[in-house]
N, C-alpha and C. Protein backbone atom coordinates (compact mmCIF):
# COMPACT_ATOMS: atom_id res chain seq x y z
N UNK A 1 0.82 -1.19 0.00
CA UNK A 1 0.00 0.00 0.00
C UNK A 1 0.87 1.27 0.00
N UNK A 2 1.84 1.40 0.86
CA UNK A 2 2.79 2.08 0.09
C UNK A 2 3.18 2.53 -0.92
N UNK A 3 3.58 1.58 -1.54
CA UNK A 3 4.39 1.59 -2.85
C UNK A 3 3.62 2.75 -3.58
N UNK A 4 1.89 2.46 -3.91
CA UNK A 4 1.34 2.75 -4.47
C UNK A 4 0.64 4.56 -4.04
N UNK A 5 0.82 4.70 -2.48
CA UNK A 5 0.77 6.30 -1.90
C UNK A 5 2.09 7.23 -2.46
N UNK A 6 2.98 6.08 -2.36
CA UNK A 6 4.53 6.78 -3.07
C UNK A 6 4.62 7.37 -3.96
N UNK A 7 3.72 6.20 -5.04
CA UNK A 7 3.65 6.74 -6.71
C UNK A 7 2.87 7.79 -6.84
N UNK A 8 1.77 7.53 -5.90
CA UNK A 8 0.52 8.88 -6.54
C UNK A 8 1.42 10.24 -5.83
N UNK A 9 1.90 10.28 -4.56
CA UNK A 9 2.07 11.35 -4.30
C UNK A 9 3.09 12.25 -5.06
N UNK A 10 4.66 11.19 -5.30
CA UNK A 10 5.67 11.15 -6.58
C UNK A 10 5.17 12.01 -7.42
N UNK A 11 3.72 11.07 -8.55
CA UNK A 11 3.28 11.89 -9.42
C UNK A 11 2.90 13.65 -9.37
N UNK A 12 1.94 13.57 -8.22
CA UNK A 12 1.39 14.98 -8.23
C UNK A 12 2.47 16.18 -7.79
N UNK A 13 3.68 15.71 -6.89
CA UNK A 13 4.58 16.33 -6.46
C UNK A 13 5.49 16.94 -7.88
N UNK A 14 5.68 15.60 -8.97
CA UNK A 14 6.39 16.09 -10.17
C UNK A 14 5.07 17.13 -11.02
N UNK A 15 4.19 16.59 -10.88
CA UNK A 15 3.02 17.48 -12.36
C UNK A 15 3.13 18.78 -11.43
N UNK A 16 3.35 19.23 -9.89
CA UNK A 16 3.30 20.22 -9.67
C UNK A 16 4.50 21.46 -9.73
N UNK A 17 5.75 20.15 -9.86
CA UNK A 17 7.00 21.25 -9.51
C UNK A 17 7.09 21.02 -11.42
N UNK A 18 6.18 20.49 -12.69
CA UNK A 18 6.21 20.94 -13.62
C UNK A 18 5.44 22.22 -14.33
N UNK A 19 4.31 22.07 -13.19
CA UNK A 19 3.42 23.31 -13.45
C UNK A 19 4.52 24.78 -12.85
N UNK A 20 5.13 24.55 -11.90
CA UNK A 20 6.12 25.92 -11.31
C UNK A 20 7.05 26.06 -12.45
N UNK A 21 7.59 25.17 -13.17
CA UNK A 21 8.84 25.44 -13.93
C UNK A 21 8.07 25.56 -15.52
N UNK A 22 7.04 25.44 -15.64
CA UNK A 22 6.64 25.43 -16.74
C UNK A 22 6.99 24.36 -18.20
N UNK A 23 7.12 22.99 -17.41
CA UNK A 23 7.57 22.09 -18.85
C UNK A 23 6.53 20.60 -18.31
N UNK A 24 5.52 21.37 -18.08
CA UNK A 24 4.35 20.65 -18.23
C UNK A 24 3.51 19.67 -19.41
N UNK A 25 3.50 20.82 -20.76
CA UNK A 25 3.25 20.18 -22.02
C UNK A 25 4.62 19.31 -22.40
N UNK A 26 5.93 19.21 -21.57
CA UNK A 26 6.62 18.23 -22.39
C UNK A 26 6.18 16.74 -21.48
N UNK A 27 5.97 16.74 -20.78
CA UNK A 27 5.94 15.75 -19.53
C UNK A 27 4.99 14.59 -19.75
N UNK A 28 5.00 13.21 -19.60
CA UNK A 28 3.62 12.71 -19.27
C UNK A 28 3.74 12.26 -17.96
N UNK A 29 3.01 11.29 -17.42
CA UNK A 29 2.33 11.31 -16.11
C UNK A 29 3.67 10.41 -15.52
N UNK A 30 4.27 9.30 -16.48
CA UNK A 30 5.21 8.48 -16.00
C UNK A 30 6.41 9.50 -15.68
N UNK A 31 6.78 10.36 -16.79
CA UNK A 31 7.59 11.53 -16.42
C UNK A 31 7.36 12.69 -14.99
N UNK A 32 6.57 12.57 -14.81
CA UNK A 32 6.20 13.57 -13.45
C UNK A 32 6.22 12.51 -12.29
N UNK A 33 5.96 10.94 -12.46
CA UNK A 33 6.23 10.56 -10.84
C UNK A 33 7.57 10.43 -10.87
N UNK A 34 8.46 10.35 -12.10
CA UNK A 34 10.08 9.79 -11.65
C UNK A 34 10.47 11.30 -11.08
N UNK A 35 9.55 12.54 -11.80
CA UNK A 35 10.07 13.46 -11.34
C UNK A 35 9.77 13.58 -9.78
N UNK A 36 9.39 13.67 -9.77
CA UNK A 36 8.45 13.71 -7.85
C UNK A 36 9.24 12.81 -7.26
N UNK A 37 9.35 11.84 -7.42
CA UNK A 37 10.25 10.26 -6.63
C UNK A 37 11.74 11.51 -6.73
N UNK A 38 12.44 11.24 -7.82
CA UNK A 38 13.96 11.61 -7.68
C UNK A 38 14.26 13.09 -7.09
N UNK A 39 13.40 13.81 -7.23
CA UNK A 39 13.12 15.19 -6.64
C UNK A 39 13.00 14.85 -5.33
N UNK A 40 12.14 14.16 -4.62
CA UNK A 40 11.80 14.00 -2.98
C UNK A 40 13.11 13.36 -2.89
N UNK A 41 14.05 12.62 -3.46
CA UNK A 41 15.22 11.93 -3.08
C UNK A 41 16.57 13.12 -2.91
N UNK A 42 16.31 14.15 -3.66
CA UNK A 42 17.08 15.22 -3.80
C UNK A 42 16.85 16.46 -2.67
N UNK A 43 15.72 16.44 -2.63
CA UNK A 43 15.51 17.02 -1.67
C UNK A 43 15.98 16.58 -0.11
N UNK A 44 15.59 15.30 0.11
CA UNK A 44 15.57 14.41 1.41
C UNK A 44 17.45 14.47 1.73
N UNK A 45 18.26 14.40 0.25
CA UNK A 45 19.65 14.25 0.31
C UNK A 45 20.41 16.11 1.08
N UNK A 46 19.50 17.07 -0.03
CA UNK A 46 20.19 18.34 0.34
C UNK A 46 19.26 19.34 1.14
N UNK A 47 18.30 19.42 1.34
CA UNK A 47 17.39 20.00 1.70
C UNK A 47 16.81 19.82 2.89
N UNK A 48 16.63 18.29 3.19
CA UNK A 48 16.11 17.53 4.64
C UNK A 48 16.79 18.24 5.78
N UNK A 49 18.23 17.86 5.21
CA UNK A 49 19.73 17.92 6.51
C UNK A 49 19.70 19.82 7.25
N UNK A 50 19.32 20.52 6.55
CA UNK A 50 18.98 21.88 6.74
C UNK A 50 18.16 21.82 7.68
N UNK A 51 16.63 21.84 7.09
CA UNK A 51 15.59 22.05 8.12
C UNK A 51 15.11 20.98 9.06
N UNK A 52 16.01 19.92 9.31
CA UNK A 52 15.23 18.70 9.42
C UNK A 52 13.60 18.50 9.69
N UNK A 53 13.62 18.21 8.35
CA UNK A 53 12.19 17.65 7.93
C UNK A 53 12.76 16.29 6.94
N UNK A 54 11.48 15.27 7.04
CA UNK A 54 12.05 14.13 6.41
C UNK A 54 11.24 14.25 4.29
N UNK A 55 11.73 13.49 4.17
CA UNK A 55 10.67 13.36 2.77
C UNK A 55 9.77 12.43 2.71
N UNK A 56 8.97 12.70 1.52
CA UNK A 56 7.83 11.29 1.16
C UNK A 56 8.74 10.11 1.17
N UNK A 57 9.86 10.32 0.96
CA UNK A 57 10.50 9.11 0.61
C UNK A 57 10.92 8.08 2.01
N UNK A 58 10.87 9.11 3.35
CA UNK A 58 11.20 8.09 4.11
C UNK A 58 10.16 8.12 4.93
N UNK A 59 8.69 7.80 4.31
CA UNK A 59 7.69 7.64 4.87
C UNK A 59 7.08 8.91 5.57
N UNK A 60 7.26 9.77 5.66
CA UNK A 60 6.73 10.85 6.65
C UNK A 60 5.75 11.31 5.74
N UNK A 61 4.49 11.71 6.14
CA UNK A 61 3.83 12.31 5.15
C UNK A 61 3.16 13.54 5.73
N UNK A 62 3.72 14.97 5.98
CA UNK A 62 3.36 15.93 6.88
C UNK A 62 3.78 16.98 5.60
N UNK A 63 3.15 18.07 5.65
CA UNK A 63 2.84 19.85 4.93
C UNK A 63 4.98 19.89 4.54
N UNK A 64 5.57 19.55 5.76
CA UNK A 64 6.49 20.09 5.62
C UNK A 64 7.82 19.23 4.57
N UNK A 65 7.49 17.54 4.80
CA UNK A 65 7.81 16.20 3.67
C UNK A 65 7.12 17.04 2.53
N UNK A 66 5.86 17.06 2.11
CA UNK A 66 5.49 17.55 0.83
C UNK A 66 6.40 18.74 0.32
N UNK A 67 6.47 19.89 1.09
CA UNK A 67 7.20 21.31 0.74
C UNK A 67 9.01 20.11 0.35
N UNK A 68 9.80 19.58 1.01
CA UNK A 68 10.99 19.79 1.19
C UNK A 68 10.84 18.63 -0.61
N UNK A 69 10.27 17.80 -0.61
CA UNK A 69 10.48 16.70 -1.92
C UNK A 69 9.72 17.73 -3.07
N UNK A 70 8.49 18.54 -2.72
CA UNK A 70 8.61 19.96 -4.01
C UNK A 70 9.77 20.99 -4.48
N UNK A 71 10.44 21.27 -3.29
CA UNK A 71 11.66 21.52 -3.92
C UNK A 71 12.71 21.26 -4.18
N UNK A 72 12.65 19.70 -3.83
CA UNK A 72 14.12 18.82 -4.60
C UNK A 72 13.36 18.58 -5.73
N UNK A 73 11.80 18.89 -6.33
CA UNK A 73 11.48 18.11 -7.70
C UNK A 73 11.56 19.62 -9.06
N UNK A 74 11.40 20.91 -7.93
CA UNK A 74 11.33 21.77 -8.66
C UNK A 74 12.78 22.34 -9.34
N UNK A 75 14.07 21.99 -8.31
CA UNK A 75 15.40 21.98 -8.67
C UNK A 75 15.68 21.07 -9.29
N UNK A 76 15.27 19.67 -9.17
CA UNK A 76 15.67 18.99 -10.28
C UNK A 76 15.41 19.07 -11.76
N UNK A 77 14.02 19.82 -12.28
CA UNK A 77 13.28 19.96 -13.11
C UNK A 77 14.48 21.57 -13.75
N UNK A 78 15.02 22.36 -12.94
CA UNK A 78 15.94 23.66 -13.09
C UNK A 78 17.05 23.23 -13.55
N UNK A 79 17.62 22.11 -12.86
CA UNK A 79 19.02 21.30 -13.23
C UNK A 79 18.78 20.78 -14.88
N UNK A 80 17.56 19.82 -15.07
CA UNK A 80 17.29 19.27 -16.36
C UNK A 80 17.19 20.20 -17.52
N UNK A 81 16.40 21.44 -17.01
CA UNK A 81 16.52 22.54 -18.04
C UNK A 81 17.81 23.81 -18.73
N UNK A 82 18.28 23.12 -17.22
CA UNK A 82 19.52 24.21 -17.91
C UNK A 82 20.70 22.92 -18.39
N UNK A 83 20.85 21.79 -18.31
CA UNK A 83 21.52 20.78 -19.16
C UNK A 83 21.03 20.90 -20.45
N UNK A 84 19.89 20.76 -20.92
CA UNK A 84 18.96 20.71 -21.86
C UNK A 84 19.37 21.79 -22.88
N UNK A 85 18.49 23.03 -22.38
CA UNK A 85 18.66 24.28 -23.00
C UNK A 85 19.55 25.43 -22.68
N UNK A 86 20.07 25.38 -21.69
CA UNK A 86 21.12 26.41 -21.48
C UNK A 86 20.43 27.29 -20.79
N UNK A 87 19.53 27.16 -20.16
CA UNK A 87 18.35 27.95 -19.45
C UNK A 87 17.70 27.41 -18.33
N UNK A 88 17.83 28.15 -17.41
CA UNK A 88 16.42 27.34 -15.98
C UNK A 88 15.17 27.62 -16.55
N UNK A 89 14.53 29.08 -17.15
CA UNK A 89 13.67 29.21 -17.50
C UNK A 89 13.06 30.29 -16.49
């Protein structure tokens, strides 16, 4: 049951930090949970250790897990765009 709260939340966490960065129309839905998953992993890696707050990823599911894995998904989505295009956007 997990697995499957992981994925949905993954998903909506990536379709949202794609709606902030604006590369929404490139995305599909499988693309927005890896984004959300590797984003909450990025976050949980650089972001957690700061404020300690945990991520979706290590089970916590509180306002402040959602905020810290939105902005490891919204920097990761900044990182991809400026590899990409030479631009965050």
């Amino acid at each position: 049951m997990n697995l499957i709260i992981w994925l949905v939340i993954g998903g909506l966490l990536g379709w949202v930090a794609s709606l902030i960065m604006r590369t929404d129309a490139q995305q599909g839905v499988l693309l927005n949970v890896v984004v959300g998953i590797v984003g909450a992993l990025l976050g949980g890696w650089f972001i957690s250790p700061m404020v300690g707050v945990p991520t979706i990823n290590e089970g916590a599911f509180s306002a402040g897990a959602l905020l810290v894995s939105l902005v490891g998904a919204v920097i990761l989505l900044a990182i991809v765009n400026l590899v990409r295009r030479g631009t965050v956007r």
